[in-house]
C-alpha atoms as a PDB file:
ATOM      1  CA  UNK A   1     -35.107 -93.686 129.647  1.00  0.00           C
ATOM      2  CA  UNK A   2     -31.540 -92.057 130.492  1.00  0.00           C
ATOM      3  CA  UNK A   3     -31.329 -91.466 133.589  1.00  0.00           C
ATOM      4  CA  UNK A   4     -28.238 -89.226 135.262  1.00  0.00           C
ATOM      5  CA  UNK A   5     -27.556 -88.469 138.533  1.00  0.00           C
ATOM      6  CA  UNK A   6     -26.110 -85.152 139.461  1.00  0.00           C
ATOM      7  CA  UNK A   7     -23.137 -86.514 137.700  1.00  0.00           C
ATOM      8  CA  UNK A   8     -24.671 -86.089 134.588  1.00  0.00           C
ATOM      9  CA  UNK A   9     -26.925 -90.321 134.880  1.00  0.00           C
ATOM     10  CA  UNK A  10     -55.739 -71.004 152.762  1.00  0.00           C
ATOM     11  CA  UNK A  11     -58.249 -71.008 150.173  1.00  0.00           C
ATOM     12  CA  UNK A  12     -57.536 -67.211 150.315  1.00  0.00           C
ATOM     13  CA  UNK A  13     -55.038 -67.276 147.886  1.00  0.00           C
ATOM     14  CA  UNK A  14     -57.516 -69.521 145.356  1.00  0.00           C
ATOM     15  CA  UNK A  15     -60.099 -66.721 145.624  1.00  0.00           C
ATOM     16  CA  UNK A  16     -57.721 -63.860 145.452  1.00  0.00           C
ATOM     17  CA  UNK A  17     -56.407 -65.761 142.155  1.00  0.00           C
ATOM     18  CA  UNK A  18     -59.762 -66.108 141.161  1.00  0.00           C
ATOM     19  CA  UNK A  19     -60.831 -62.421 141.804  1.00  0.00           C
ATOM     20  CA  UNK A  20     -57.769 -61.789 139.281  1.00  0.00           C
ATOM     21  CA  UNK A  21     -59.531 -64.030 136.858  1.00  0.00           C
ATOM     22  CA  UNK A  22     -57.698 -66.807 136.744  1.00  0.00           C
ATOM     23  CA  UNK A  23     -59.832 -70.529 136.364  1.00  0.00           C
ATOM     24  CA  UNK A  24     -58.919 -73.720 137.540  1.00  0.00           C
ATOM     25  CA  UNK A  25     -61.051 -74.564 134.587  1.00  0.00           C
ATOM     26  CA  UNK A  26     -58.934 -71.791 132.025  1.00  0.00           C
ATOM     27  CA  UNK A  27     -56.039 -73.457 129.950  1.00  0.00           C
ATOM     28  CA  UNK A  28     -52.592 -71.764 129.887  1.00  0.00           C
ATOM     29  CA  UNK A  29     -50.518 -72.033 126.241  1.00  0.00           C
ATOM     30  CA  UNK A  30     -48.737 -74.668 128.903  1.00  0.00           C
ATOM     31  CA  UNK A  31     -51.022 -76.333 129.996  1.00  0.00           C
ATOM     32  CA  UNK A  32     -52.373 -76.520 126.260  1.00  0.00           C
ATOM     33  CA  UNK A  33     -48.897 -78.160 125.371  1.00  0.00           C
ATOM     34  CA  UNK A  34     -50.360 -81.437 127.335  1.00  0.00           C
ATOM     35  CA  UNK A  35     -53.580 -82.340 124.665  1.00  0.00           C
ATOM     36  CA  UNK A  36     -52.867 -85.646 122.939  1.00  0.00           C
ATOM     37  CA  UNK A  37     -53.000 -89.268 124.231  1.00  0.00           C
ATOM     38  CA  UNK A  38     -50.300 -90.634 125.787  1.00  0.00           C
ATOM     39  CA  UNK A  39     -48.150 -93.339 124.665  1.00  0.00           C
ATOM     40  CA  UNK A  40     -46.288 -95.945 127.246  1.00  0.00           C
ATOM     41  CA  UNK A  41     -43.081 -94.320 126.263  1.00  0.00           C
ATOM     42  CA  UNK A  42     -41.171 -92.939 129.469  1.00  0.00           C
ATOM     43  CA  UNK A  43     -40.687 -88.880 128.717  1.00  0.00           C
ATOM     44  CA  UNK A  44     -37.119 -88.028 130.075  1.00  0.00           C
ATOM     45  CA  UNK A  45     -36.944 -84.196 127.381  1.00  0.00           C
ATOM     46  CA  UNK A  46     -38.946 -81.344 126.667  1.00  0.00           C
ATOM     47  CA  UNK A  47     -38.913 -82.808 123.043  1.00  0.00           C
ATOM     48  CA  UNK A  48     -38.450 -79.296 121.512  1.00  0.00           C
ATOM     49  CA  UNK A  49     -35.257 -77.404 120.039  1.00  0.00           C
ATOM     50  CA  UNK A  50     -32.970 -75.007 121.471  1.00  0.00           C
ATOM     51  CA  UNK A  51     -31.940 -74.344 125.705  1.00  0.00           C
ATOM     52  CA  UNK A  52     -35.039 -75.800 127.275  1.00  0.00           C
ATOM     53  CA  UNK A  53     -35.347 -77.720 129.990  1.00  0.00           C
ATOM     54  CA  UNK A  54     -38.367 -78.850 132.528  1.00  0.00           C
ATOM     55  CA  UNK A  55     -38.408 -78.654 136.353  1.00  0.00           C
ATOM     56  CA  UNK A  56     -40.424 -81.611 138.493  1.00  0.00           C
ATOM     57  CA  UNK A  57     -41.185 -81.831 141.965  1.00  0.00           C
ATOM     58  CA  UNK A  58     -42.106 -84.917 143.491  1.00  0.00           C
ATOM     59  CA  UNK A  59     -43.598 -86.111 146.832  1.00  0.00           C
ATOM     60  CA  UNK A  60     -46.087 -82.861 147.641  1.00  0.00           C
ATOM     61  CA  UNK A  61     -47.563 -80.961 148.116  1.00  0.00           C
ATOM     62  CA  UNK A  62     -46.245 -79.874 151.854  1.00  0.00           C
ATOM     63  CA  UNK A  63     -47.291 -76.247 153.247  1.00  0.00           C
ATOM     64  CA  UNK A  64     -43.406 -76.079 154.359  1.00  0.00           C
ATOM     65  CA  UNK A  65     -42.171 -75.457 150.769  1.00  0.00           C
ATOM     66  CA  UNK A  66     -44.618 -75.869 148.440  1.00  0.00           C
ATOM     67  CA  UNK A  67     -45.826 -72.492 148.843  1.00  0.00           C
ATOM     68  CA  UNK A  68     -42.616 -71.419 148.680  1.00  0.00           C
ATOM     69  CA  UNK A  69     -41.607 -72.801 145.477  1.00  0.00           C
ATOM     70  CA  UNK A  70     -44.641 -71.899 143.769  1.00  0.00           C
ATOM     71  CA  UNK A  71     -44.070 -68.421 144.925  1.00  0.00           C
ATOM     72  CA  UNK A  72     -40.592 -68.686 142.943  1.00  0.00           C
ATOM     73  CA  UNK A  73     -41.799 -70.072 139.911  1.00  0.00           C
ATOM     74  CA  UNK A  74     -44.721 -67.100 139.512  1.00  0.00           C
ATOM     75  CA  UNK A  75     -41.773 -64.772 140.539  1.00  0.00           C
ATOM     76  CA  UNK A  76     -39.918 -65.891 137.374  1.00  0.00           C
ATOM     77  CA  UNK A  77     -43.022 -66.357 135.484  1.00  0.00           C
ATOM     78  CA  UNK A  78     -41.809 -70.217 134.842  1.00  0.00           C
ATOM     79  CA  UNK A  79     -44.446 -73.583 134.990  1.00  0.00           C
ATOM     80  CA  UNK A  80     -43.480 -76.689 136.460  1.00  0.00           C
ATOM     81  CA  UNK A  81     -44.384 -80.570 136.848  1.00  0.00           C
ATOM     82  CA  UNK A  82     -46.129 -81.245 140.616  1.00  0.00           C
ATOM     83  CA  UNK A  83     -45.731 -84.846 140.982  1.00  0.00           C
ATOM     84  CA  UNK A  84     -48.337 -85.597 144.121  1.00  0.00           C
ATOM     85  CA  UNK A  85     -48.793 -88.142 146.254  1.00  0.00           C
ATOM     86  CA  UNK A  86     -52.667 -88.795 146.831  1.00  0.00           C
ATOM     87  CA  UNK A  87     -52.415 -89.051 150.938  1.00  0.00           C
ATOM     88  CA  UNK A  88     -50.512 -85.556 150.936  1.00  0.00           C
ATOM     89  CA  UNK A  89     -53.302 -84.295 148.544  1.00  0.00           C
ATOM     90  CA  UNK A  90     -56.122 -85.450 150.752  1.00  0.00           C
ATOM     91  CA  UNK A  91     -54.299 -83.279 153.582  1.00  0.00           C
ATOM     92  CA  UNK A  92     -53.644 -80.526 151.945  1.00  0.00           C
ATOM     93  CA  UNK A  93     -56.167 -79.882 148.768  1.00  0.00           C
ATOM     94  CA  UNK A  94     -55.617 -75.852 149.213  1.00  0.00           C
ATOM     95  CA  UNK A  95     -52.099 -76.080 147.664  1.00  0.00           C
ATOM     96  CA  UNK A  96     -53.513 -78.528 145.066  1.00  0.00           C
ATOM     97  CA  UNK A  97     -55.603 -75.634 144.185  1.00  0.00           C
ATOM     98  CA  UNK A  98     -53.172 -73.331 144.017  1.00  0.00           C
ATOM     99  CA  UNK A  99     -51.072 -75.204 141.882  1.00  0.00           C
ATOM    100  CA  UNK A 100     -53.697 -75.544 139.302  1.00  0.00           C
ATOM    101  CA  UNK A 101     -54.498 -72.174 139.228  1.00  0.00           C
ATOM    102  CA  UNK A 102     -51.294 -70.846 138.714  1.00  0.00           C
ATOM    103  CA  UNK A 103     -51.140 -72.947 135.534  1.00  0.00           C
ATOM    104  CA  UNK A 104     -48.711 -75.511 136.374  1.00  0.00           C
ATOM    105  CA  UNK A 105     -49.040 -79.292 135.279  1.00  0.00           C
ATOM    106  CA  UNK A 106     -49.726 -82.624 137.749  1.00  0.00           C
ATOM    107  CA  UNK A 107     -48.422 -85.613 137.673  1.00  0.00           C
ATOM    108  CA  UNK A 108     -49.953 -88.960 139.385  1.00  0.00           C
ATOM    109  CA  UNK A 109     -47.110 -89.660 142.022  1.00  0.00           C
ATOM    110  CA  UNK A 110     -49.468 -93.088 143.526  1.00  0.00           C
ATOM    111  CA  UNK A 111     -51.168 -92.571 147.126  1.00  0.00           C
ATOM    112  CA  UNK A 112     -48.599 -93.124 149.323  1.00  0.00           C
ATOM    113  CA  UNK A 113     -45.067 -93.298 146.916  1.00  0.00           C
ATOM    114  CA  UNK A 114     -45.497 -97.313 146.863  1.00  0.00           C
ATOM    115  CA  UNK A 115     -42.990 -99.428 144.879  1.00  0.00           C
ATOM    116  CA  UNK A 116     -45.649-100.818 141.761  1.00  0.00           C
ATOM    117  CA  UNK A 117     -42.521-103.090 140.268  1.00  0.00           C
ATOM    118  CA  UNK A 118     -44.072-106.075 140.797  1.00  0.00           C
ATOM    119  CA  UNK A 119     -47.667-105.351 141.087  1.00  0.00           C
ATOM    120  CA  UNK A 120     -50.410-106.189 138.374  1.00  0.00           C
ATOM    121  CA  UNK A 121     -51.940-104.249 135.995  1.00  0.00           C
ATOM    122  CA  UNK A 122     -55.246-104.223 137.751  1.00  0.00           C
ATOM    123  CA  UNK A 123     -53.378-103.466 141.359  1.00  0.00           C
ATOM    124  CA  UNK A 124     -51.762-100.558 139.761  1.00  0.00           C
ATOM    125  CA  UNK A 125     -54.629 -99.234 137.890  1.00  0.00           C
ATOM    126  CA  UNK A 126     -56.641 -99.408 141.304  1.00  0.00           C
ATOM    127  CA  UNK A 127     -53.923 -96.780 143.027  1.00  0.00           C
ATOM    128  CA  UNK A 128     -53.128 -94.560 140.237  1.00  0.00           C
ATOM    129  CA  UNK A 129     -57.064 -94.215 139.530  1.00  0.00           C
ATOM    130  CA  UNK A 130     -57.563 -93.441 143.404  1.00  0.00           C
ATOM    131  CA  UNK A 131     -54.641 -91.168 143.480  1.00  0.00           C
ATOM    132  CA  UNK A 132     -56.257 -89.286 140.363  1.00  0.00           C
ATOM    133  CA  UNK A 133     -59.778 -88.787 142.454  1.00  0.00           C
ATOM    134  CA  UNK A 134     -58.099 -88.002 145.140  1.00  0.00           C
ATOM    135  CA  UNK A 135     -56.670 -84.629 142.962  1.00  0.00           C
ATOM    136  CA  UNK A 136     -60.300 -84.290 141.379  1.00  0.00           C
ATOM    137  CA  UNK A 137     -61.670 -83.822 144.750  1.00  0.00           C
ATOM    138  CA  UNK A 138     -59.369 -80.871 145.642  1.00  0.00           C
ATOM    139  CA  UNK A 139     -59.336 -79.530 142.125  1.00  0.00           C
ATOM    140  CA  UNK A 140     -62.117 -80.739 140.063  1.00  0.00           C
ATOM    141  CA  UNK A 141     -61.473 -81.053 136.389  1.00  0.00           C
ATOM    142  CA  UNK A 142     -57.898 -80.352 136.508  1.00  0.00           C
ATOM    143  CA  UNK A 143     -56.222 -82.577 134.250  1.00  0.00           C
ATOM    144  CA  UNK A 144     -53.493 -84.947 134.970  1.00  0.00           C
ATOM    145  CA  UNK A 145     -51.488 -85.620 132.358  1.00  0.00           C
ATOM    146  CA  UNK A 146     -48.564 -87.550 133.831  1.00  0.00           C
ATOM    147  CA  UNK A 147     -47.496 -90.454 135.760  1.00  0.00           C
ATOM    148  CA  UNK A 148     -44.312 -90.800 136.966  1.00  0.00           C
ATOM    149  CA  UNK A 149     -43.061 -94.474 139.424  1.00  0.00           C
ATOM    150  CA  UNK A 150     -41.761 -93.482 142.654  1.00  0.00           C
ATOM    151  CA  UNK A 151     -38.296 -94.315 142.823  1.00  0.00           C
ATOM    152  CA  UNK A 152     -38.126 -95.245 138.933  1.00  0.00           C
ATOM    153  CA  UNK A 153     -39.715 -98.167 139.707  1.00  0.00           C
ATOM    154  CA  UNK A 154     -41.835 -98.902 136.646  1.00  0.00           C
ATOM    155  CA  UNK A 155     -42.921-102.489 135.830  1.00  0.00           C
ATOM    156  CA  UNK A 156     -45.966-102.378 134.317  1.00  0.00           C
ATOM    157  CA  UNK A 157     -46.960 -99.115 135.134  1.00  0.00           C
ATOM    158  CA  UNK A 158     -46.498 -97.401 131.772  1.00  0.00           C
ATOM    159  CA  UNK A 159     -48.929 -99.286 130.039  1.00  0.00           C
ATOM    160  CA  UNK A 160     -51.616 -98.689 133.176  1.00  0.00           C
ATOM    161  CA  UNK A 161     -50.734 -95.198 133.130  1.00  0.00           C
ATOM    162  CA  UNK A 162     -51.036 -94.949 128.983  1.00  0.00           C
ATOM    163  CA  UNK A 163     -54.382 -96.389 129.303  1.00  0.00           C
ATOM    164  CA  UNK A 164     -55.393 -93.937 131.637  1.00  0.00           C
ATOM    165  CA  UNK A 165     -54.200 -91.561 129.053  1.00  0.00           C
ATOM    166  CA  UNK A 166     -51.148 -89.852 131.864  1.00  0.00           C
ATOM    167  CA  UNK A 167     -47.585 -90.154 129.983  1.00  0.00           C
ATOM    168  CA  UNK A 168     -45.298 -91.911 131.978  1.00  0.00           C
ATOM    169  CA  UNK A 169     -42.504 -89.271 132.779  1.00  0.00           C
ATOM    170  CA  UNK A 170     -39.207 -90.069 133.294  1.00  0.00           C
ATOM    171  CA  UNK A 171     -35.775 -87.460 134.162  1.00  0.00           C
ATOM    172  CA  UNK A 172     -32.368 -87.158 132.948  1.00  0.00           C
ATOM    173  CA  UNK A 173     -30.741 -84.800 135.968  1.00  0.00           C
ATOM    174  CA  UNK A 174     -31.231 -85.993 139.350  1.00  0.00           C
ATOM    175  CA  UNK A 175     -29.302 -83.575 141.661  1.00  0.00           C
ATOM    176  CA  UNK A 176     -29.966 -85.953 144.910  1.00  0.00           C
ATOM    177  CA  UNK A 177     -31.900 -82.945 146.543  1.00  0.00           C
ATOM    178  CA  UNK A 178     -33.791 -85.238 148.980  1.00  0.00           C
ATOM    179  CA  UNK A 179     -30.127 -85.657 150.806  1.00  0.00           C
ATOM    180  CA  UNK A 180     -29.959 -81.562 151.444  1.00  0.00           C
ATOM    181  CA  UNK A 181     -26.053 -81.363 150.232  1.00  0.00           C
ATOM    182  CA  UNK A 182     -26.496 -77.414 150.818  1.00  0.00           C
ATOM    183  CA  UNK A 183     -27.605 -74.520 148.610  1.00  0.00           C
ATOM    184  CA  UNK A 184     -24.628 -74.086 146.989  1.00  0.00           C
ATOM    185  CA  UNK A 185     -24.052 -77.269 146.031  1.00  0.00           C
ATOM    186  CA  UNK A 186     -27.669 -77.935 144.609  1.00  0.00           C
ATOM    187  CA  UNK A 187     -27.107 -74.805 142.302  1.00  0.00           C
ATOM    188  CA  UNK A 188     -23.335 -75.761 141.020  1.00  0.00           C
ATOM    189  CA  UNK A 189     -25.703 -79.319 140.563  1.00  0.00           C
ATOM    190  CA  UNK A 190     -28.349 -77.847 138.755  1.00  0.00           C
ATOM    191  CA  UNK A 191     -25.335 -75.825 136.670  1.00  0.00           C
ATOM    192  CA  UNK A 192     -22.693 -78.575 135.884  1.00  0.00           C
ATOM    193  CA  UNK A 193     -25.913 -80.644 134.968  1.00  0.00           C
ATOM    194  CA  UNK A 194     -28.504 -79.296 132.988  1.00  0.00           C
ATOM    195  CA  UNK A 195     -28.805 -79.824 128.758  1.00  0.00           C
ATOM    196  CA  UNK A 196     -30.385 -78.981 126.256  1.00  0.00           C
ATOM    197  CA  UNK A 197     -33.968 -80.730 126.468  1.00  0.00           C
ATOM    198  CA  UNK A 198     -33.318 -82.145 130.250  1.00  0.00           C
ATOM    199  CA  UNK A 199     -36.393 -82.811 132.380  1.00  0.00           C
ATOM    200  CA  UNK A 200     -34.881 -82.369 135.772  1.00  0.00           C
ATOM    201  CA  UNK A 201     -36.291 -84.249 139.279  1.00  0.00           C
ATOM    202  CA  UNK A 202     -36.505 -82.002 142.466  1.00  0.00           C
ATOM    203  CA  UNK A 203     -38.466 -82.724 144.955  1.00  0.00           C
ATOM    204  CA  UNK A 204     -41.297 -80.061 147.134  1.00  0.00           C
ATOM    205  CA  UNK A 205     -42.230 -82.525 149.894  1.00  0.00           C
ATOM    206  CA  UNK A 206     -40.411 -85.261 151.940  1.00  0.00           C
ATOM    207  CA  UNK A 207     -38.727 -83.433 154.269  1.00  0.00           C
ATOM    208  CA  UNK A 208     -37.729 -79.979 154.571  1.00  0.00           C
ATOM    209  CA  UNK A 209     -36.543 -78.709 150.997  1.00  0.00           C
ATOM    210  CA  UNK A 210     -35.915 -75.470 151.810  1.00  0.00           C
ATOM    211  CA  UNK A 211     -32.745 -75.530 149.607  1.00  0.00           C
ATOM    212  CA  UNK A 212     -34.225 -76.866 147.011  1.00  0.00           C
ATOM    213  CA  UNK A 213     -36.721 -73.794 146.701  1.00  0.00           C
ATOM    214  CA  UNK A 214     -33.128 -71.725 147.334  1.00  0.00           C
ATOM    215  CA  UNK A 215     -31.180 -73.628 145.021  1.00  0.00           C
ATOM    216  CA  UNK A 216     -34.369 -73.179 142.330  1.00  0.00           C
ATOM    217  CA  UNK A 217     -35.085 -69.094 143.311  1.00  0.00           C
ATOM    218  CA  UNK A 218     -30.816 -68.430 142.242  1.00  0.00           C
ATOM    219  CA  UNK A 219     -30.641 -71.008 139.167  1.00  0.00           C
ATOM    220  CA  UNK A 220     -34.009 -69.931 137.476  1.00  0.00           C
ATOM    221  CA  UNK A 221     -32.814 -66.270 136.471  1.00  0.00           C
ATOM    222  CA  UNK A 222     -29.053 -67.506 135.891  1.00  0.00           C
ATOM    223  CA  UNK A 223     -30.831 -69.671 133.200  1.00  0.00           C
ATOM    224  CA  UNK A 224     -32.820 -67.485 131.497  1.00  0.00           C
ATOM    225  CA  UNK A 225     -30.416 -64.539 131.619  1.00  0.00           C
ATOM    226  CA  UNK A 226     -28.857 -66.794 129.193  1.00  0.00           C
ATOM    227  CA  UNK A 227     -31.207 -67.635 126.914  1.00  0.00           C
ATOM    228  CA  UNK A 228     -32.650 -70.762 128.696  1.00  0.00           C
ATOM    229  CA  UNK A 229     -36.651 -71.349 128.755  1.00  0.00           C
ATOM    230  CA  UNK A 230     -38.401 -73.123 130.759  1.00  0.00           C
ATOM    231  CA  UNK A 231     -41.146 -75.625 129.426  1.00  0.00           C
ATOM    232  CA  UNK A 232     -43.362 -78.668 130.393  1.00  0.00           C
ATOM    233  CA  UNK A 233     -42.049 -82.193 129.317  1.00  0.00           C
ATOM    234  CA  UNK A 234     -43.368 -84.111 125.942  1.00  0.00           C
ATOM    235  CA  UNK A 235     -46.544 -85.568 126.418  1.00  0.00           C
ATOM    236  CA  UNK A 236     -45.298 -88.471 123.804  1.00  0.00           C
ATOM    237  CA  UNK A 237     -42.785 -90.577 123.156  1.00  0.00           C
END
């Protein structure tokens, strides 16, 4: 994996979705991008051709900007990686929910963003697999087709993760959003940073990441006013 830094290393929604007839059981053509078993090859690109890139958020969901941010991304008609932690699911399954039905992708983000760098296969199998019930108990049968260590921290992960069929996924652009540098500077980040291919690590929960959903709301239409799209990452390596 390359990795970059900035530097270049209320239920009442579900139903009124569900009154519009969307399914948390319906596949979206994104969503439909995800079929195929996963390899223990750590995704860092979209894998396709052309201005594309694909947005992450780790450590949520949190009702301070999750809802937010998902409000965005439907705005600008754009699907996104939700990286979750299992504890944050099991307090707030409603925005689990939501996610899901608004066609975005998961990602297994453990249950409480532990460093798995030195644990064994069957110790990491045990969290990832509670982490996944965890999201099939606030959204049963969504699919989770990605894994991603907290911190980078991988070990042996990949090949847990692989045999639980959820591609380990990896980034390129880190813009160091979890430090809140200010709007403006996450958006020249985002700018100076993004490729061709780049799937790019924000984060939804952990703090307040208010200008992350800012940063994300200006840089989105930027983007595609120039020909950008947005897409999910490669499901192999």
């Amino acid at each position: 994996m390359i990795r970059r830094g900035f530097f270049r290393s209320s239920d009442r929604f579900l139903i009124a979705l569900l009154a519009a007839g969307l399914s948390l059981g319906a596949m979206t053509p994104a969503q439909a991008d995800q079929r195929g078993p996963a390899d223990t090859t750590i995704v860092d690109s979209t894998g396709r051709d052309g201005r594309t890139v694909a947005l992450t958020f780790d450590d949520g969901p949190d009702p301070r900007s999750t809802p937010h941010l998902l409000d965005v991304l439907r705005s600008h008609q754009v699907k996104a990686v939700f990286c979750l932690w299992g504890e944050h699911v099991k307090e707030h399954p409603e925005l689990v929910r939501r996610i899901v039905a608004e066609g975005h992708a998961l990602c297994n983000h453990t249950m409480r963003h532990e460093n798995m760098s030195t644990w064994s296969p069957s110790e990491i199998g045990a969290n990832l697999r509670a982490t996944n019930a965890a999201i099939h108990a606030a959204a049963p049968g969504a699919r989770v087709p990605y894994f991603r260590a907290p911190n980078g921290a991988w070990g042996r992960t990949p090949e847990v993760a692989a045999a639980l069929d959820m591609q380990p996924l990896g980034w390129r652009l880190s813009v160091a959003d979890w430090n809140n540098p200010g709007t403006h500077v996450l958006v020249q980040r985002l700018r100076d940073g993004i490729s061709a291919g780049d799937v790019v690590l924000l984060h939804d929960g952990g703090g307040d990441r208010t200008q992350t959903v800012n940063a994300v709301s200006r840089v989105i239409p930027q983007l595609q006013a120039e020909g950008w799209s947005f897409t999910l990452p490669a499901r192999h390596g």
